[in-house]
Protein backbone atom coordinates (compact mmCIF):
# COMPACT_ATOMS: atom_id res chain seq x y z
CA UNK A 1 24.20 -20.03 25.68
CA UNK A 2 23.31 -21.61 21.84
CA UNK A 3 23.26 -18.74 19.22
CA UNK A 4 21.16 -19.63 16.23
CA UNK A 5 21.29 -17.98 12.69
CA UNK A 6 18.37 -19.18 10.58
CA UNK A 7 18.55 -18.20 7.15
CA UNK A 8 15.10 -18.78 5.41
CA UNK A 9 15.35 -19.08 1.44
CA UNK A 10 11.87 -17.24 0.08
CA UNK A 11 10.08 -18.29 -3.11
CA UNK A 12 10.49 -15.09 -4.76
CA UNK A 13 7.88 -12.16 -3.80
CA UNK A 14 6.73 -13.27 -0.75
CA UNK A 15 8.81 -12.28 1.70
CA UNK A 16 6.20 -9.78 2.95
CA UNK A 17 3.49 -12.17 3.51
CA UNK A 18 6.05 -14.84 5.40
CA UNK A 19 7.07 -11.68 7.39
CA UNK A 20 3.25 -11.23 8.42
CA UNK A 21 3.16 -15.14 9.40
CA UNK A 22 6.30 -15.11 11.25
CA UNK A 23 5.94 -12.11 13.08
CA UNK A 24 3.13 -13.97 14.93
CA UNK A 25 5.31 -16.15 16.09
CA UNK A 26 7.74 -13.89 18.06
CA UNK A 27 5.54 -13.01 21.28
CA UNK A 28 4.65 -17.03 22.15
CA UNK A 29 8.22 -17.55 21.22
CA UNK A 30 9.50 -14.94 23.65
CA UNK A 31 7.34 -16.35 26.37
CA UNK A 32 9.04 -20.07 26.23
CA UNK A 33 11.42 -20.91 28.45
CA UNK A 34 15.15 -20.35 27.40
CA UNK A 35 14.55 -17.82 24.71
CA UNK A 36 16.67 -14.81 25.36
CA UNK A 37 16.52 -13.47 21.60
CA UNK A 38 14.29 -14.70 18.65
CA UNK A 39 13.68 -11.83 15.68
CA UNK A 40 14.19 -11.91 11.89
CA UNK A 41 16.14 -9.18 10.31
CA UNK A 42 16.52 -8.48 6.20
CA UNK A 43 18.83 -7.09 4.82
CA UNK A 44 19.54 -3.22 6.03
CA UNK A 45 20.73 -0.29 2.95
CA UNK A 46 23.93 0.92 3.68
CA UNK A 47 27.13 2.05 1.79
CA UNK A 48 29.68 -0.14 3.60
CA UNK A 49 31.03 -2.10 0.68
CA UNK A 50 32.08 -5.42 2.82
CA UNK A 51 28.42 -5.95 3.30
CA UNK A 52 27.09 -9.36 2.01
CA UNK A 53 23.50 -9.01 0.82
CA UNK A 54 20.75 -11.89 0.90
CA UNK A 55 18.56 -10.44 -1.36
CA UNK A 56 15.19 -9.60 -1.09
CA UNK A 57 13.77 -13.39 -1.28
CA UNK A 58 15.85 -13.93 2.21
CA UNK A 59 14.99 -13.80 5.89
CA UNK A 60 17.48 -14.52 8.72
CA UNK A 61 16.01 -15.05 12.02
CA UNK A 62 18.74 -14.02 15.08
CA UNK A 63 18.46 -16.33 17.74
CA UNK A 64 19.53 -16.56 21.43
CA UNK A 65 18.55 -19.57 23.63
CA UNK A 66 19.92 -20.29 27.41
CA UNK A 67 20.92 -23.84 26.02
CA UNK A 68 20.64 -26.91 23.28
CA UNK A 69 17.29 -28.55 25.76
CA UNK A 70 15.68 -24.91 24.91
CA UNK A 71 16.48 -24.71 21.52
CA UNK A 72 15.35 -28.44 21.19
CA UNK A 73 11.76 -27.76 22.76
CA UNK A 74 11.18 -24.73 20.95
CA UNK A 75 11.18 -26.93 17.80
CA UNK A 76 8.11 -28.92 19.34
CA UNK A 77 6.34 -26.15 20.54
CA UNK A 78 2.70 -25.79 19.57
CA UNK A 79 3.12 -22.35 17.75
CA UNK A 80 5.80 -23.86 16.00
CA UNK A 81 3.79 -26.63 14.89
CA UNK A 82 0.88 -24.33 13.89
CA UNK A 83 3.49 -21.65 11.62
CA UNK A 84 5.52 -24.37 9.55
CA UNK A 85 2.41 -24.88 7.47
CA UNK A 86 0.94 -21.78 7.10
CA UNK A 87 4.43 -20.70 5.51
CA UNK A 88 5.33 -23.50 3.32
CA UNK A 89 3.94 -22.27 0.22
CA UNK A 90 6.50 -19.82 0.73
CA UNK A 91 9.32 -21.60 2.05
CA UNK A 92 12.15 -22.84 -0.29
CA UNK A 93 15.05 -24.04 2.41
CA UNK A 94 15.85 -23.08 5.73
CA UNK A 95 19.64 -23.46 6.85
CA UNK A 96 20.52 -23.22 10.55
CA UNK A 97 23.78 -22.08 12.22
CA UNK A 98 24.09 -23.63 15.50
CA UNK A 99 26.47 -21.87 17.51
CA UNK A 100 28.22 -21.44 21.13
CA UNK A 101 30.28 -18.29 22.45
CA UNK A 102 33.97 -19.20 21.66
């Protein structure tokens, strides 16, 4: 199993309308092959004072594939192809954590 942690850097006030784009995305990306867990998650209010905020111009998307050839053809699929530009006006990076169960 490949874990990924996407962490998507927002141009500031936007995060709602990426959230609208991307959320579009998760049905078609549930359906491909190898995807056990796809989702983006902000950052969630609590009093625990270890937690690390993003901030509210960050998105991390929590990712589970079966295995790297998964992971690799989600990249080329055609909804993935189709979002990238309708979110790069509010892109600034995007910084991936590839990852395997230790």
């Amino acid at each position: 199993m490949i874990h990924v942690i996407a962490t998507i850097e927002l141009e500031p006030g936007t995060r709602d309308a990426f959230l609208v784009e991307f959320n579009k995305l998760i049905k078609p990306v549930h359906a491909e092959d190898g995807c056990i867990e796809y989702g983006p998650a902000i950052d969630a209010e609590t009093d625990i004072a270890a937690q690390v905020k993003n901030g509210p111009n960050m998105v991390v998307v929590v990712e589970k594939w079966r295995d790297l050839p998964a992971l690799k053809a989600h990249s080329v699929a055609p909804h993935m192809q189709a979002y990238r530009p309708r979110v790069k006006d509010f892109v600034i990076s995007t910084k991936l954590q590839i990852l395997q169960p230790a």
